[in-house]
Protein backbone atom coordinates (compact mmCIF):
# COMPACT_ATOMS: atom_id res chain seq x y z
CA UNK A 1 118.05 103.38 98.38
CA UNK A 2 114.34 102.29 96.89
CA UNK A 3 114.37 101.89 93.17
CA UNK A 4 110.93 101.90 91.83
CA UNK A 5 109.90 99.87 88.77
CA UNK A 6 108.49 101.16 86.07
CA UNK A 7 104.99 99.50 84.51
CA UNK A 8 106.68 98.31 81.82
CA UNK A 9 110.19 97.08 83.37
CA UNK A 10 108.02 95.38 86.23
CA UNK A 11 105.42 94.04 83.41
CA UNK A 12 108.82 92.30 81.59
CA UNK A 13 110.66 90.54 84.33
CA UNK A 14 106.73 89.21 85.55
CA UNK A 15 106.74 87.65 82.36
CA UNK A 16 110.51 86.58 81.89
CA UNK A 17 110.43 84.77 84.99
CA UNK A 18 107.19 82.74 84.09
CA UNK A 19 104.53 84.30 86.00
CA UNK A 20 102.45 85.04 82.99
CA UNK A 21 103.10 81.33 81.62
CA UNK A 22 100.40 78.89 81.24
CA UNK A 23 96.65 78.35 80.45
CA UNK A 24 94.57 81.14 81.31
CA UNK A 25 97.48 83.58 81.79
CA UNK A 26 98.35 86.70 80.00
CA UNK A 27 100.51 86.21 77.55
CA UNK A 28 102.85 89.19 76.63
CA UNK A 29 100.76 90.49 73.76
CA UNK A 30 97.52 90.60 76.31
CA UNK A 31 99.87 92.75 78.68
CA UNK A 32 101.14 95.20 76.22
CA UNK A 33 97.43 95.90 75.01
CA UNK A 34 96.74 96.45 78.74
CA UNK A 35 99.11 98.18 79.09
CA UNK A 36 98.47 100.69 76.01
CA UNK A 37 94.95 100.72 77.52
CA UNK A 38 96.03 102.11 80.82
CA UNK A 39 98.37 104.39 79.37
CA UNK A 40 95.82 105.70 76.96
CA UNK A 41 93.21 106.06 79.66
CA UNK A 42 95.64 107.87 82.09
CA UNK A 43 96.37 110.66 79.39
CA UNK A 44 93.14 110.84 78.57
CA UNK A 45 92.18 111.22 82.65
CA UNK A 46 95.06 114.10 82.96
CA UNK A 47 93.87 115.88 79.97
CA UNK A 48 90.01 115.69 81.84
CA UNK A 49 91.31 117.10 85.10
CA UNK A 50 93.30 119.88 83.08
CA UNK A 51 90.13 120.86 81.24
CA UNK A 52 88.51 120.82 84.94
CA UNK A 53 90.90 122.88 86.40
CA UNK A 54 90.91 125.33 83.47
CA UNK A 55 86.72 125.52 83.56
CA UNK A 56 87.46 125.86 87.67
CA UNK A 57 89.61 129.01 86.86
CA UNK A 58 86.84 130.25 84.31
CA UNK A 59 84.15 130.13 86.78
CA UNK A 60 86.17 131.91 89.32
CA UNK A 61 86.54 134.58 86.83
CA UNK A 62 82.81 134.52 85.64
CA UNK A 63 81.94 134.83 89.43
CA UNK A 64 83.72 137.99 89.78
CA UNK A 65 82.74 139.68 86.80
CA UNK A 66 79.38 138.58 87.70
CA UNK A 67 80.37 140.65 91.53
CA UNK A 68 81.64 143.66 89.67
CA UNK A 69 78.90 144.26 87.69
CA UNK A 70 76.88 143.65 90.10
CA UNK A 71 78.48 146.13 92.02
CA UNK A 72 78.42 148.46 89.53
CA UNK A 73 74.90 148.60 88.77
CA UNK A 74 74.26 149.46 92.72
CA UNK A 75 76.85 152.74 92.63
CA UNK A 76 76.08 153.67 88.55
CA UNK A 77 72.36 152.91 88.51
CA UNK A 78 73.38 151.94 84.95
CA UNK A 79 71.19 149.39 83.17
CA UNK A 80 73.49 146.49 83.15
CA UNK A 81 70.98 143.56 83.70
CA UNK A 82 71.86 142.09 79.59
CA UNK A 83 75.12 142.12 80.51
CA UNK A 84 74.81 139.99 83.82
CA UNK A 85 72.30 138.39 82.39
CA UNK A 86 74.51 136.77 79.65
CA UNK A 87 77.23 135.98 82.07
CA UNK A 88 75.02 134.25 84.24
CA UNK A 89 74.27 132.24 81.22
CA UNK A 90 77.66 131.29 80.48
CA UNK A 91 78.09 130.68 83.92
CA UNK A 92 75.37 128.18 83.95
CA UNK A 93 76.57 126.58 80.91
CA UNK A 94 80.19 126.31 82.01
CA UNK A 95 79.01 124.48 85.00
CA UNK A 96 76.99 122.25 82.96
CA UNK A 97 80.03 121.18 80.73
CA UNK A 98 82.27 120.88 84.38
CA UNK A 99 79.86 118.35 85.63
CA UNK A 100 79.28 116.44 82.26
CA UNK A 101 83.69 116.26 82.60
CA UNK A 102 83.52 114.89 86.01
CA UNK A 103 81.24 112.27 85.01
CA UNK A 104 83.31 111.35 82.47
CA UNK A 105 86.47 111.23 84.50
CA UNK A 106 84.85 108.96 87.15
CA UNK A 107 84.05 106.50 84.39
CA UNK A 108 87.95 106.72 82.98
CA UNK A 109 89.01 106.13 86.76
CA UNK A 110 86.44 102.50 86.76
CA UNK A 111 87.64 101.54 83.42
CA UNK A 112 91.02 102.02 84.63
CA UNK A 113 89.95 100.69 88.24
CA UNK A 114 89.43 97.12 86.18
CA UNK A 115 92.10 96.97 84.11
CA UNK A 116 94.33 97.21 87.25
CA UNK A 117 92.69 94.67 88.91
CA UNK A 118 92.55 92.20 85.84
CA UNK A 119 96.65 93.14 85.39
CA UNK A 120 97.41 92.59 88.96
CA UNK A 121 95.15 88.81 89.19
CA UNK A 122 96.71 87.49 86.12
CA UNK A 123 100.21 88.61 86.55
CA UNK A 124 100.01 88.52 90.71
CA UNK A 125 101.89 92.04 91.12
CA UNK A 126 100.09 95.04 93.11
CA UNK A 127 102.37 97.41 91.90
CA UNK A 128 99.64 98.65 89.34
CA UNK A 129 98.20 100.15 92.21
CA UNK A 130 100.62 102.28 93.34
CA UNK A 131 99.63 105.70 93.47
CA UNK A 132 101.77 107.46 90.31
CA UNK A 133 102.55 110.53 92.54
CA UNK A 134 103.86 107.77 95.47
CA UNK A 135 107.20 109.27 97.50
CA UNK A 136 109.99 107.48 97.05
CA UNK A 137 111.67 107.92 100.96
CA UNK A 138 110.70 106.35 103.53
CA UNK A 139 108.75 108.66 105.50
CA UNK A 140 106.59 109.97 102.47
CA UNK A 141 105.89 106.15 101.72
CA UNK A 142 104.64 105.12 104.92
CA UNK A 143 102.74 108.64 105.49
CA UNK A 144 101.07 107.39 101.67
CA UNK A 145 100.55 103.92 103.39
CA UNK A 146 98.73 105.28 106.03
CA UNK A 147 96.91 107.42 104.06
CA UNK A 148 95.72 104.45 102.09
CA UNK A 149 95.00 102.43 104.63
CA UNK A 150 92.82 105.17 106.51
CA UNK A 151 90.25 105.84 102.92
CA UNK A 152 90.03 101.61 103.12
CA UNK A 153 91.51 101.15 100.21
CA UNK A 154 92.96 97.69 100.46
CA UNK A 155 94.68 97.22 97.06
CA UNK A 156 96.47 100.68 97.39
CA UNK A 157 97.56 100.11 101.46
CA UNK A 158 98.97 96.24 100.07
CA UNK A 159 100.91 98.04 96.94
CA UNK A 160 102.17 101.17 98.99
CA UNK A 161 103.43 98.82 102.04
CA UNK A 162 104.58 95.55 99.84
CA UNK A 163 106.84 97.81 98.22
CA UNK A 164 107.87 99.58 101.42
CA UNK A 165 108.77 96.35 103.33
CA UNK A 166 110.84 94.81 99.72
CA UNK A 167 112.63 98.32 99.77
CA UNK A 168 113.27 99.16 103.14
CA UNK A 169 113.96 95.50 104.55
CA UNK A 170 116.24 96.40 107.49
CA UNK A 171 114.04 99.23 108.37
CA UNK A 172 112.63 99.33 111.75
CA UNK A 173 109.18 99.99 110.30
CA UNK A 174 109.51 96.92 107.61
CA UNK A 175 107.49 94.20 109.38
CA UNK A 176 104.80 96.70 110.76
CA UNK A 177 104.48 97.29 106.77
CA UNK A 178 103.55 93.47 106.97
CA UNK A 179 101.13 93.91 109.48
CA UNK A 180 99.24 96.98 107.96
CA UNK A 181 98.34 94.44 105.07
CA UNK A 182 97.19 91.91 107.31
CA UNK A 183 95.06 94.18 109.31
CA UNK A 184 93.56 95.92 105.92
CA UNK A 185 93.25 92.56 104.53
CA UNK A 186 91.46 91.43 108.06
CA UNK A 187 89.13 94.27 107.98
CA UNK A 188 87.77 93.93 104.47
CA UNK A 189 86.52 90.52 105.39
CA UNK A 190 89.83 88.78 103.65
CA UNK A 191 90.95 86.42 106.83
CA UNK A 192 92.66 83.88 104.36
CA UNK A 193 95.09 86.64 103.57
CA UNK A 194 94.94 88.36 106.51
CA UNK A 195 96.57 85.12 107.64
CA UNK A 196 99.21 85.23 104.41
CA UNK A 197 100.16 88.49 105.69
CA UNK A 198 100.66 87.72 109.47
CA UNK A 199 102.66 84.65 108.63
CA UNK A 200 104.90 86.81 106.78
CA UNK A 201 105.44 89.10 109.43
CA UNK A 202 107.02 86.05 111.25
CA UNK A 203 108.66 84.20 108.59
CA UNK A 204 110.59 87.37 107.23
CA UNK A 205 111.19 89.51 110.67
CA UNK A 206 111.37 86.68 113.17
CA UNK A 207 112.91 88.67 115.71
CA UNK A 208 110.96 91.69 115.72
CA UNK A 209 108.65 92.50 118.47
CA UNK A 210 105.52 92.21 116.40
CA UNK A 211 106.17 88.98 115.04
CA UNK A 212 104.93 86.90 118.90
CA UNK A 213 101.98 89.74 117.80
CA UNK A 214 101.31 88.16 113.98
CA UNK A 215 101.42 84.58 115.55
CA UNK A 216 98.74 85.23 118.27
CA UNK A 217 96.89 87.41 116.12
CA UNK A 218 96.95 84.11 113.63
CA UNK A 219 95.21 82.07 116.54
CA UNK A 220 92.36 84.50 117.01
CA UNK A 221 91.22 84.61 113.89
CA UNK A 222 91.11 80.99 113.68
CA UNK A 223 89.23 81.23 117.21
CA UNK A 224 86.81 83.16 115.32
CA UNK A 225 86.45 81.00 112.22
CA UNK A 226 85.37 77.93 114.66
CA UNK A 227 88.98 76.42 114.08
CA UNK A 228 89.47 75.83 117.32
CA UNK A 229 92.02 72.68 116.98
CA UNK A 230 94.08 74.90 114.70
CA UNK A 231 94.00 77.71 116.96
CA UNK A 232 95.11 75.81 120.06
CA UNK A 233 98.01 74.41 117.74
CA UNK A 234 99.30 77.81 116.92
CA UNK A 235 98.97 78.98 120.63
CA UNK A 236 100.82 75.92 121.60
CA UNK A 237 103.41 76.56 118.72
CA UNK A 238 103.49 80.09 120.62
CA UNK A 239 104.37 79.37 123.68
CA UNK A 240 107.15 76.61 123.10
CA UNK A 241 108.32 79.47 120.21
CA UNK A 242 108.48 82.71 122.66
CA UNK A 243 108.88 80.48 126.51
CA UNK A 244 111.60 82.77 127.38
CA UNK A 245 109.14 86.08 127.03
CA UNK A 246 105.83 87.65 128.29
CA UNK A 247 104.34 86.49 124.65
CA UNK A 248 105.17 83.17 125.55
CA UNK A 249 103.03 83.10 128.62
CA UNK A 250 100.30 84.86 127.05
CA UNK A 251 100.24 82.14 124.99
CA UNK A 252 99.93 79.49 127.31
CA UNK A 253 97.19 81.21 129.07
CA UNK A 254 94.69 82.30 126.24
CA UNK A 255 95.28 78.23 124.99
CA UNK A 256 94.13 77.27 128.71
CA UNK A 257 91.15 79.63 128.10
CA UNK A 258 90.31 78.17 125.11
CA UNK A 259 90.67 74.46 126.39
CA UNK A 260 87.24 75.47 127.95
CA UNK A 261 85.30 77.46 126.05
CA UNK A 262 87.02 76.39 122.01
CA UNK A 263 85.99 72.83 121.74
């Protein structure tokens, strides 16, 4: 069973075991201000999308009062344009005020959006990231991977999945979490931690399927950073690793490829 950590219980082991020690780290003061900071600008965001909902919900009812007087005036003939008049006024105005909230909101999201990023650099957790509504089985966590992974957002898909893999080790979908990272990581243009990530997929589920996968995939992106000695070392590794597979022959033939073309 998963057990998720709380900001603050996550932010005090960080710092008992040392990761926040040293010059240039935070130091447990500069954490609890950050962390008053987030928690101050998440109230203030869920207060914001309150206040939007509730000006949605006015509109709604502005829009048909608007219909039925509207409607009125065509069966009554009754002279009801002040009255639509004003509530097309107040209509205007409420929409005004909606979009002056939403600006507002988007700049509580950035300020939060930094502080996030500056908590998870100094103290080297992603777990600020995780979304606050985030499942807690397995299937709603991976479907909340996915969905992470799909908008691009690389910071979310590495918190949602890290945790996924470190809760669910033995699952069968625990080094694929591995391998999500490294192919979010890969596409945003990060192939030093694409890398990280593959390796990992080896190093913790050796005998999975996808692990010959990680290793290859490890080679081509050294083929395509010019590394071509490195890349024929990891293919080689490959092959004498996985002989008694298909992987292992696939690796012995794309390092014979690349004996003529990777120089």
């Amino acid at each position: 069973m998963s057990v998720r950590i709380g900001r603050a219980a996550l932010v005090a082991a960080l710092l008992a075991t040392g990761s926040a020690a040293g010059s240039g780290c935070a130091t447990s003061g500069d954490v609890d201000r950050l962390e008053a900071r987030i928690g101050g600008l998440e109230k203030f965001r869920d207060r914001l999308e309150q206040s939007m909902k509730e000006d949605v919900a006015r509109l709604e009812k502005l829009h048909q009062m608007l219909t039925e007087a509207e409607e009125t005036l065509r069966k009554s003939g009754a002279n009801l344009g002040l009255r639509v008049e004003r509530l097309e006024t107040d209509d205007t105005k409420l929409k005004g005020d909606l979009e002056a909230a939403t600006v507002q909101l988007r700049s509580v999201e950035a300020d939060l959006n930094v502080i996030k990023r500056e908590l998870a650099d100094r103290l080297g957790s992603t777990a600020f990231f995780l979304p606050h509504d985030l499942p807690k089985d397995k299937d709603g966590m991976w479907a909340a991977g996915e969905k992470a992974a799909a908008a691009g957002d690389v910071r979310q898909t590495q918190a949602i999945f890290e945790l996924y893999e470190a809760s669910f080790p033995d699952d069968v979908r625990a080094p694929t979490a591995l391998w999500e990272i490294a192919k979010a990581m890969e596409s945003h243009g990060d192939t030093d931690e694409a890398i990280r990530y593959y390796q990992k997929v080896f190093d913790r589920h050796h005998d999975a399927p996808i692990a010959s996968q990680a290793v290859m995939r490890i080679a081509e992106i050294y083929v395509i950073k010019g590394d071509c000695g490195r890349a024929k070392s990891i293919l080689k590794f490959a092959g004498d690793e996985f002989k008694s597979g298909p992987e292992g022959a696939a690796a012995k033939k794309r390092l014979k490829e690349l004996g003529k073309d990777c120089k």
